[in-house]
C-alpha atoms as a PDB file:
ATOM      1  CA  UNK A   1      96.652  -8.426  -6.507  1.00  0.00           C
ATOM      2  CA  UNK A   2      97.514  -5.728  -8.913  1.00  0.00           C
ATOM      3  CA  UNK A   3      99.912  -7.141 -11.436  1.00  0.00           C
ATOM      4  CA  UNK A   4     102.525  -4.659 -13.065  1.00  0.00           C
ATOM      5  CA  UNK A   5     102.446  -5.288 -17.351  1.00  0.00           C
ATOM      6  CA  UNK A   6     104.603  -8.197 -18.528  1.00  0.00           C
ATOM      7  CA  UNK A   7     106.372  -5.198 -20.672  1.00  0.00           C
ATOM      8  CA  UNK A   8     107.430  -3.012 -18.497  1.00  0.00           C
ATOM      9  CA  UNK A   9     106.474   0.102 -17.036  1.00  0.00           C
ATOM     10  CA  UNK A  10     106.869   3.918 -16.718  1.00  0.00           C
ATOM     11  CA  UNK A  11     107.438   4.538 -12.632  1.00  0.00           C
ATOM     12  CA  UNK A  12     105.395   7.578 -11.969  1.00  0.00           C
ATOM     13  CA  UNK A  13     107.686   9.211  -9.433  1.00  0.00           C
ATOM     14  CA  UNK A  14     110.931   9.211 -11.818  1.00  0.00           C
ATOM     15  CA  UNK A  15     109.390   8.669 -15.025  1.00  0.00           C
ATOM     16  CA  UNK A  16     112.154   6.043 -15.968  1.00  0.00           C
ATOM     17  CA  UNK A  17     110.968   3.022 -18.105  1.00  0.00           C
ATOM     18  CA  UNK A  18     112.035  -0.325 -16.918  1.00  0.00           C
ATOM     19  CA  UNK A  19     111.208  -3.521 -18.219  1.00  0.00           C
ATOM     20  CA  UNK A  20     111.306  -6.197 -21.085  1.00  0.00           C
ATOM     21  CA  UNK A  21     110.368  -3.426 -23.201  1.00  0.00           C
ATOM     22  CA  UNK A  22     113.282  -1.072 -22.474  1.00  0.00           C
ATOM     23  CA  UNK A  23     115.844  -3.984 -22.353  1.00  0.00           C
ATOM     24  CA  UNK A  24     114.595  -4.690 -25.630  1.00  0.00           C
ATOM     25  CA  UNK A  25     114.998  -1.207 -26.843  1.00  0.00           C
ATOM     26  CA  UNK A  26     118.445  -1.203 -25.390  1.00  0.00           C
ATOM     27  CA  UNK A  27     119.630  -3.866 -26.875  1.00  0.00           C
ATOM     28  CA  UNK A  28     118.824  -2.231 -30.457  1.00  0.00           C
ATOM     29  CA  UNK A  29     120.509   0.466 -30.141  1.00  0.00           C
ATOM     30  CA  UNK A  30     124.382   2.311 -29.330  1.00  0.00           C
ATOM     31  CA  UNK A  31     124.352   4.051 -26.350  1.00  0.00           C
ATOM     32  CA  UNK A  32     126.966   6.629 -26.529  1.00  0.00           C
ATOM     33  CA  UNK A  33     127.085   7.420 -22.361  1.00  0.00           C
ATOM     34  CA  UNK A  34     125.205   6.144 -20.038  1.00  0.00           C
ATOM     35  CA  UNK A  35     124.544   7.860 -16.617  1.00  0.00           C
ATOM     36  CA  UNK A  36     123.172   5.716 -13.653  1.00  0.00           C
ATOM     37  CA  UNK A  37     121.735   6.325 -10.497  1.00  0.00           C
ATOM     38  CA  UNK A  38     122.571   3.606  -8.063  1.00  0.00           C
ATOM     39  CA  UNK A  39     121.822   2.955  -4.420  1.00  0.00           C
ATOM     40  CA  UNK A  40     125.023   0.930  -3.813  1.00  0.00           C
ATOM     41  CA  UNK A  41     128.388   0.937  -5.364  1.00  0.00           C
ATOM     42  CA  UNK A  42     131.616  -0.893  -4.368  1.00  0.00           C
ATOM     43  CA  UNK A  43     134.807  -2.995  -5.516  1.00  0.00           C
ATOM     44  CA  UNK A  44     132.789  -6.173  -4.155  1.00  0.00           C
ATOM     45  CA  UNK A  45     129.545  -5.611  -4.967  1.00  0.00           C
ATOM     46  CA  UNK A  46     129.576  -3.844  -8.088  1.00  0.00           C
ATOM     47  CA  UNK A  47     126.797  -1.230  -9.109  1.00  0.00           C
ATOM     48  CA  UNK A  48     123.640  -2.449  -7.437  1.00  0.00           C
ATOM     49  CA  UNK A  49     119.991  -1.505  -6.406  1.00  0.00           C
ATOM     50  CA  UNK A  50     116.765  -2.754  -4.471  1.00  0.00           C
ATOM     51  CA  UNK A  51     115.277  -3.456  -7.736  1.00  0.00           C
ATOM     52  CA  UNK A  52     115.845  -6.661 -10.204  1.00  0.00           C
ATOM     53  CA  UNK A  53     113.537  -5.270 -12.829  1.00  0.00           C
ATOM     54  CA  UNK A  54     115.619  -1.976 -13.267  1.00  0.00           C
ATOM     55  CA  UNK A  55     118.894  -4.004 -12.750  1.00  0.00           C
ATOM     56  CA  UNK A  56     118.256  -5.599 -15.597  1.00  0.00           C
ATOM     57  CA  UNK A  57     117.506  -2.779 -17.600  1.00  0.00           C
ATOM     58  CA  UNK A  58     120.221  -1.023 -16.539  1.00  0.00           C
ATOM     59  CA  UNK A  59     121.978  -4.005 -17.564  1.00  0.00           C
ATOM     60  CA  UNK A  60     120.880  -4.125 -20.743  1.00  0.00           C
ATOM     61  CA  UNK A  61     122.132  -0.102 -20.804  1.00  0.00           C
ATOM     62  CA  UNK A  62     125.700  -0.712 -19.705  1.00  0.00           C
ATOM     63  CA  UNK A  63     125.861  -3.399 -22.260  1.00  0.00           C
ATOM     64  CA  UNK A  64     125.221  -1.140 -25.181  1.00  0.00           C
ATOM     65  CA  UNK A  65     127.291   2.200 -23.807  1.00  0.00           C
ATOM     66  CA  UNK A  66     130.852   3.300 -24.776  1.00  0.00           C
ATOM     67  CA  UNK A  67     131.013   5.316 -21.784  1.00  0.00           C
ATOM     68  CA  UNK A  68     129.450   4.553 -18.417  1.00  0.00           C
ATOM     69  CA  UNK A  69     128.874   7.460 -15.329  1.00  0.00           C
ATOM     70  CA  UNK A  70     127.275   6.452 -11.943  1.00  0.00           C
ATOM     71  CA  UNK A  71     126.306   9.292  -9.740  1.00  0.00           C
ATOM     72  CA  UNK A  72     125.940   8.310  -6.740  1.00  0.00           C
ATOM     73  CA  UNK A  73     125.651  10.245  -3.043  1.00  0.00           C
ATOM     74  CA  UNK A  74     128.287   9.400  -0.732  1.00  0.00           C
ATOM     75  CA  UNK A  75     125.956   7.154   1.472  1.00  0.00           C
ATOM     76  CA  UNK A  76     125.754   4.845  -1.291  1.00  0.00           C
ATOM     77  CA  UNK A  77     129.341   3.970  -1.549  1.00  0.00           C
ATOM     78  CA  UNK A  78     130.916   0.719   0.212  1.00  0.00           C
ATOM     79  CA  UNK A  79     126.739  -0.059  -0.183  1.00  0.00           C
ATOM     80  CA  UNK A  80     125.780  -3.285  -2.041  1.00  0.00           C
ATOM     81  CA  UNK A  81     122.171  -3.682  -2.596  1.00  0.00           C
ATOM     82  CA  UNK A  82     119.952  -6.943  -3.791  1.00  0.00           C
ATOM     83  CA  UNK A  83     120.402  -6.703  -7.668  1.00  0.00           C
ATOM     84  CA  UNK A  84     123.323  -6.304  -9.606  1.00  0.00           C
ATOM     85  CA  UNK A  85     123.647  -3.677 -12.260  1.00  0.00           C
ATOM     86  CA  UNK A  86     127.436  -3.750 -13.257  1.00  0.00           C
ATOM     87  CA  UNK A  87     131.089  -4.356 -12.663  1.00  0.00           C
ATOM     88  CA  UNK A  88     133.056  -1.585 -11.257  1.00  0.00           C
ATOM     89  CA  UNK A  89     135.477  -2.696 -14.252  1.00  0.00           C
ATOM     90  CA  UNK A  90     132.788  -1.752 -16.091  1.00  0.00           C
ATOM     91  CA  UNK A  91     132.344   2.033 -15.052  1.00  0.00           C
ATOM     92  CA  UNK A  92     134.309   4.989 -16.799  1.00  0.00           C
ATOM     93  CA  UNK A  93     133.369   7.455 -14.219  1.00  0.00           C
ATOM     94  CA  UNK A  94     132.010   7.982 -10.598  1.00  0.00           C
ATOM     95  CA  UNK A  95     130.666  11.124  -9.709  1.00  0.00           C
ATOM     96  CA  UNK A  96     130.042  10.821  -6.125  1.00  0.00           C
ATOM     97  CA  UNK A  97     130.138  13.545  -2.461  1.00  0.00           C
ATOM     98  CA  UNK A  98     133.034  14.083  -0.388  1.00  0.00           C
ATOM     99  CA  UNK A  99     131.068  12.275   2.289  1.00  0.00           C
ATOM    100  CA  UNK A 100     131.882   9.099   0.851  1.00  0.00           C
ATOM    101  CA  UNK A 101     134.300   6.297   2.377  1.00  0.00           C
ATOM    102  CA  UNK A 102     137.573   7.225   1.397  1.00  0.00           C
ATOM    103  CA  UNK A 103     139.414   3.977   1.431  1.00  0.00           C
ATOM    104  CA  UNK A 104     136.282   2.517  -0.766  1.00  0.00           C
ATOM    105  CA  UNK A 105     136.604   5.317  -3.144  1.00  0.00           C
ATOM    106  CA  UNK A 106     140.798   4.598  -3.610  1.00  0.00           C
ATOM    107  CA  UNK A 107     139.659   0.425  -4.221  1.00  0.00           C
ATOM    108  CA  UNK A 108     137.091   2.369  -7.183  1.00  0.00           C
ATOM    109  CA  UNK A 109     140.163   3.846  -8.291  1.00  0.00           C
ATOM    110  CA  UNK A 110     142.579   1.155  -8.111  1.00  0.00           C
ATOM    111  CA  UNK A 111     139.718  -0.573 -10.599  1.00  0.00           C
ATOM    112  CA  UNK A 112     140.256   2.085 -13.010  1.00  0.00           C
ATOM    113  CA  UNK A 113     137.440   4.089 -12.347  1.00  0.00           C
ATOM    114  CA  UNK A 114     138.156   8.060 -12.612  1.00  0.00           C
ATOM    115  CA  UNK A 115     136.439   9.515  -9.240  1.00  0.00           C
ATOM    116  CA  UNK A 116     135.399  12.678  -8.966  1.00  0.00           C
ATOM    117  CA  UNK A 117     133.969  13.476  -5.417  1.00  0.00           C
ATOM    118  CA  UNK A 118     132.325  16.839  -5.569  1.00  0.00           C
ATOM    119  CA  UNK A 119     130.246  18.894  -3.036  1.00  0.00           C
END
């Protein structure tokens, strides 16, 4: 079996760094605005995502921003995936489609999250 380095690693399709290595980075410096990707995003759930490794370096991310934006398609909200990433409380702004649940989107706002559901 092909082990992954214990310090992370560049994924070759998005060319984000996740890892010990980026925490670690993260958690040296002020991170003015973060933006995230997610594949899940609700009141319950949070900010989540298939993977732990780039949970927790998103983690590490949100931590260290003044300003957090999650862009997310409107499949992926009312969605809670395997790892948590953040609390809603925690987001500034959700840039999402018009496709997404309505009723979730009002709980996102009711949180204190500005919405902005765009084509």
């Amino acid at each position: 079996m092909v082990r992954p380095p214990r310090n992370g690693r560049v994924r070759p399709h998005s060319l984000e760094s996740v890892g010990p290595l980026s925490e670690a980075a993260f958690s040296s410096v002020n991170v003015a605005t973060a933006v995230l990707g997610t594949d899940g995003i609700s009141v319950a759930g949070g900010v989540t995502t298939p993977d732990e490794t780039e949970a927790r370096t998103n983690r590490a991310m949100v931590k260290h921003a003044q300003r957090v934006i999650v862009v997310a398609d409107g499949s992926k909200v009312s969605r809670v995936m395997l790892a948590w990433m953040a609390d809603v409380a925690e987001v500034h702004d959700l840039v999402t489609g018009l496709s997404a649940d309505p009723e979730e989107l009002n709980r996102i706002r009711l949180a204190g999250v500005r919405v902005h559901a765009v084509e």
